[in-house]
Protein backbone atom coordinates (compact mmCIF):
# COMPACT_ATOMS: atom_id res chain seq x y z
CA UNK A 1 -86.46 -32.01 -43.68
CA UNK A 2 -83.83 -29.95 -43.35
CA UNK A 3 -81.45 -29.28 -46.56
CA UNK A 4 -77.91 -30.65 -44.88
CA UNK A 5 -79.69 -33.69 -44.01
CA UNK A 6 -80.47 -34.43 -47.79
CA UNK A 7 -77.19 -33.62 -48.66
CA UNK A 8 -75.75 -36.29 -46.16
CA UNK A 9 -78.31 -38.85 -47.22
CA UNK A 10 -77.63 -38.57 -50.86
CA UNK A 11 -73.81 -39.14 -49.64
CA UNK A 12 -74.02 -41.67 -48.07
CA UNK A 13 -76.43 -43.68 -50.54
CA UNK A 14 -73.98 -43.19 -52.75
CA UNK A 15 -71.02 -44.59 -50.82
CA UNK A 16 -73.70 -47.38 -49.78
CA UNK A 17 -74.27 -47.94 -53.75
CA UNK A 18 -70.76 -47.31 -54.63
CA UNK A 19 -68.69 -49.35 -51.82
CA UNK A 20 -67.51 -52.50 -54.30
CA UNK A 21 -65.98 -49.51 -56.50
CA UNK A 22 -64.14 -47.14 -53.54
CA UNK A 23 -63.11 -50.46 -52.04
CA UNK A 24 -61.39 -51.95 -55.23
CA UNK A 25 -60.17 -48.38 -56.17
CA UNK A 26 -58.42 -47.88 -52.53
CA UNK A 27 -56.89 -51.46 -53.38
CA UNK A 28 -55.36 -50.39 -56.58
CA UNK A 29 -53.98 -47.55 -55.01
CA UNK A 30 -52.86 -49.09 -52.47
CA UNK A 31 -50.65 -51.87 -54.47
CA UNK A 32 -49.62 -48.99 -57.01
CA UNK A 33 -48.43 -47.14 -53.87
CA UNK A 34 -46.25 -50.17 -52.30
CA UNK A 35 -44.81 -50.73 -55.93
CA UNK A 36 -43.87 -47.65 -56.45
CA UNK A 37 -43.30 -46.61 -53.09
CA UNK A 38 -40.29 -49.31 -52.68
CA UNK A 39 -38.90 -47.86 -55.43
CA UNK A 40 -39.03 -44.40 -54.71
CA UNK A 41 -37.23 -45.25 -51.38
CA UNK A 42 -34.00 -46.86 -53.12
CA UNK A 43 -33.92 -43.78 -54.91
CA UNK A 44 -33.72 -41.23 -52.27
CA UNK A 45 -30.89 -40.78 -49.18
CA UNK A 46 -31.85 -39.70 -45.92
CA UNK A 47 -27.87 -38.35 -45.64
CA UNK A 48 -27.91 -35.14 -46.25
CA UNK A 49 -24.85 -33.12 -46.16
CA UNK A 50 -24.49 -29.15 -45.82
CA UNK A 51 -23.27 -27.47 -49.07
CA UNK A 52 -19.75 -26.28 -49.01
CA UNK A 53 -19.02 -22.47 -47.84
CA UNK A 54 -21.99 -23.07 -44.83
CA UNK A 55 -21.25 -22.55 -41.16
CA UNK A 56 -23.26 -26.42 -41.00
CA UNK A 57 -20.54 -27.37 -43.15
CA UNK A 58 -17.67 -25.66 -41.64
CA UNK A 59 -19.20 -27.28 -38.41
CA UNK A 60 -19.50 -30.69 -40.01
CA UNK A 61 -15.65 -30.59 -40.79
CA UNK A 62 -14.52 -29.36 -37.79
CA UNK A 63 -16.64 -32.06 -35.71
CA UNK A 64 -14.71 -35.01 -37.65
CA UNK A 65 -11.71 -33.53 -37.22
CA UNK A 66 -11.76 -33.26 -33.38
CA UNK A 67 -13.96 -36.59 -33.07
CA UNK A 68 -12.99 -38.77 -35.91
CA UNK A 69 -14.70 -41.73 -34.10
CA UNK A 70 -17.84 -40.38 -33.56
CA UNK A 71 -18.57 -39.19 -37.15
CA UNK A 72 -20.47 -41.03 -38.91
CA UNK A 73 -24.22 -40.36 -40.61
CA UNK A 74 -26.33 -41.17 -37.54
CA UNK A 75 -24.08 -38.09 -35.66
CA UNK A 76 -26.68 -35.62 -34.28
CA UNK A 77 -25.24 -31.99 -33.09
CA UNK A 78 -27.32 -30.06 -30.74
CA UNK A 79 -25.98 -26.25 -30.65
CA UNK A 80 -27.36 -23.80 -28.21
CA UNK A 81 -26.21 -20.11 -27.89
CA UNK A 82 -27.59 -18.03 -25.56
CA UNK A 83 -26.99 -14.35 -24.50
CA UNK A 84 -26.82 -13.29 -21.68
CA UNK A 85 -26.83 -16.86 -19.92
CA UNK A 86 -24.70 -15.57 -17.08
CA UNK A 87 -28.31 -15.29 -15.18
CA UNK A 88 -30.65 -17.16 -17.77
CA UNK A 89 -31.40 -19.07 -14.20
CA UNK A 90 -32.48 -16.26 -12.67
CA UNK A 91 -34.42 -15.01 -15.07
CA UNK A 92 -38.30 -14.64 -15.03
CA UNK A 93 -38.42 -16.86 -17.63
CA UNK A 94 -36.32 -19.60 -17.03
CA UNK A 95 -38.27 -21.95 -19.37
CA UNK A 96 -35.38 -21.92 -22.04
CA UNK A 97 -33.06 -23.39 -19.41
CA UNK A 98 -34.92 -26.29 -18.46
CA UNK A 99 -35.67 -27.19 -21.95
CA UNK A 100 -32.03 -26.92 -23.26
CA UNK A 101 -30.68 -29.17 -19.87
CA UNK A 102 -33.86 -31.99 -20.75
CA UNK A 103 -32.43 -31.49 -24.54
CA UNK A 104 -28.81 -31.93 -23.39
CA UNK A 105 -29.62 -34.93 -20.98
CA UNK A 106 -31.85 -36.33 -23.44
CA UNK A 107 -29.10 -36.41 -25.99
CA UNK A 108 -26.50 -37.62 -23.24
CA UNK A 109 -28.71 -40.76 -23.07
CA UNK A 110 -29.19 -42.17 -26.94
CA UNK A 111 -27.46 -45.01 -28.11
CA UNK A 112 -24.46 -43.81 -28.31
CA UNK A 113 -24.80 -40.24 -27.48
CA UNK A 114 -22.39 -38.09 -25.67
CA UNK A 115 -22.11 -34.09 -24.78
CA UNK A 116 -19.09 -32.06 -24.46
């Protein structure tokens, strides 16, 4: 018999012999985790803003100043700089193209999305 063989066997008559223990175990864990878990969540923000002296922050300013309306925490800025994108559709790699215009459409369609 070969030696990995034994080795699985003795696993596995252990989880057989052990199952009432991993099962109650994964149960404690389990409640401990949704106890905790709820609390963890009221503790932390998913906000998070760019410290002061950035360019994220300079471009976090500068967005609610030109679109006071639209600023708000669910805001989402997509920024794409290319050089050279005079002939970027041209080029033998034009893969960066498509992907920023299915980006740029894809953003153009959330609920309440918008490009300039």
């Amino acid at each position: 018999m070969c030696s990995i063989r034994r080795v699985y066997d003795k696993y596995f008559d252990f989880i057989v012999k052990a199952k009432w223990f991993i099962i109650v175990f994964w149960l404690i864990i389990l409640g401990l985790g949704a106890g905790f878990g709820f609390q963890f969540l009221s503790a932390v923000s998913i906000n998070v803003s760019p410290p002061k002296g950035t360019p994220g922050y300079n471009a976090k300013n500068a967005f609610e100043d030109l679109f006071p309306n639209r600023a708000n925490p669910q805001s989402y800025i997509f920024y794409f700089e290319c050089n050279g994108c005079d002939n970027i559709r041209e080029s033998e790699n034009n893969v960066t193209y498509y992907r920023a215009n299915r980006l740029i459409e894809a953003a153009s369609n959330w609920k309440g999305g918008f490009v300039i």
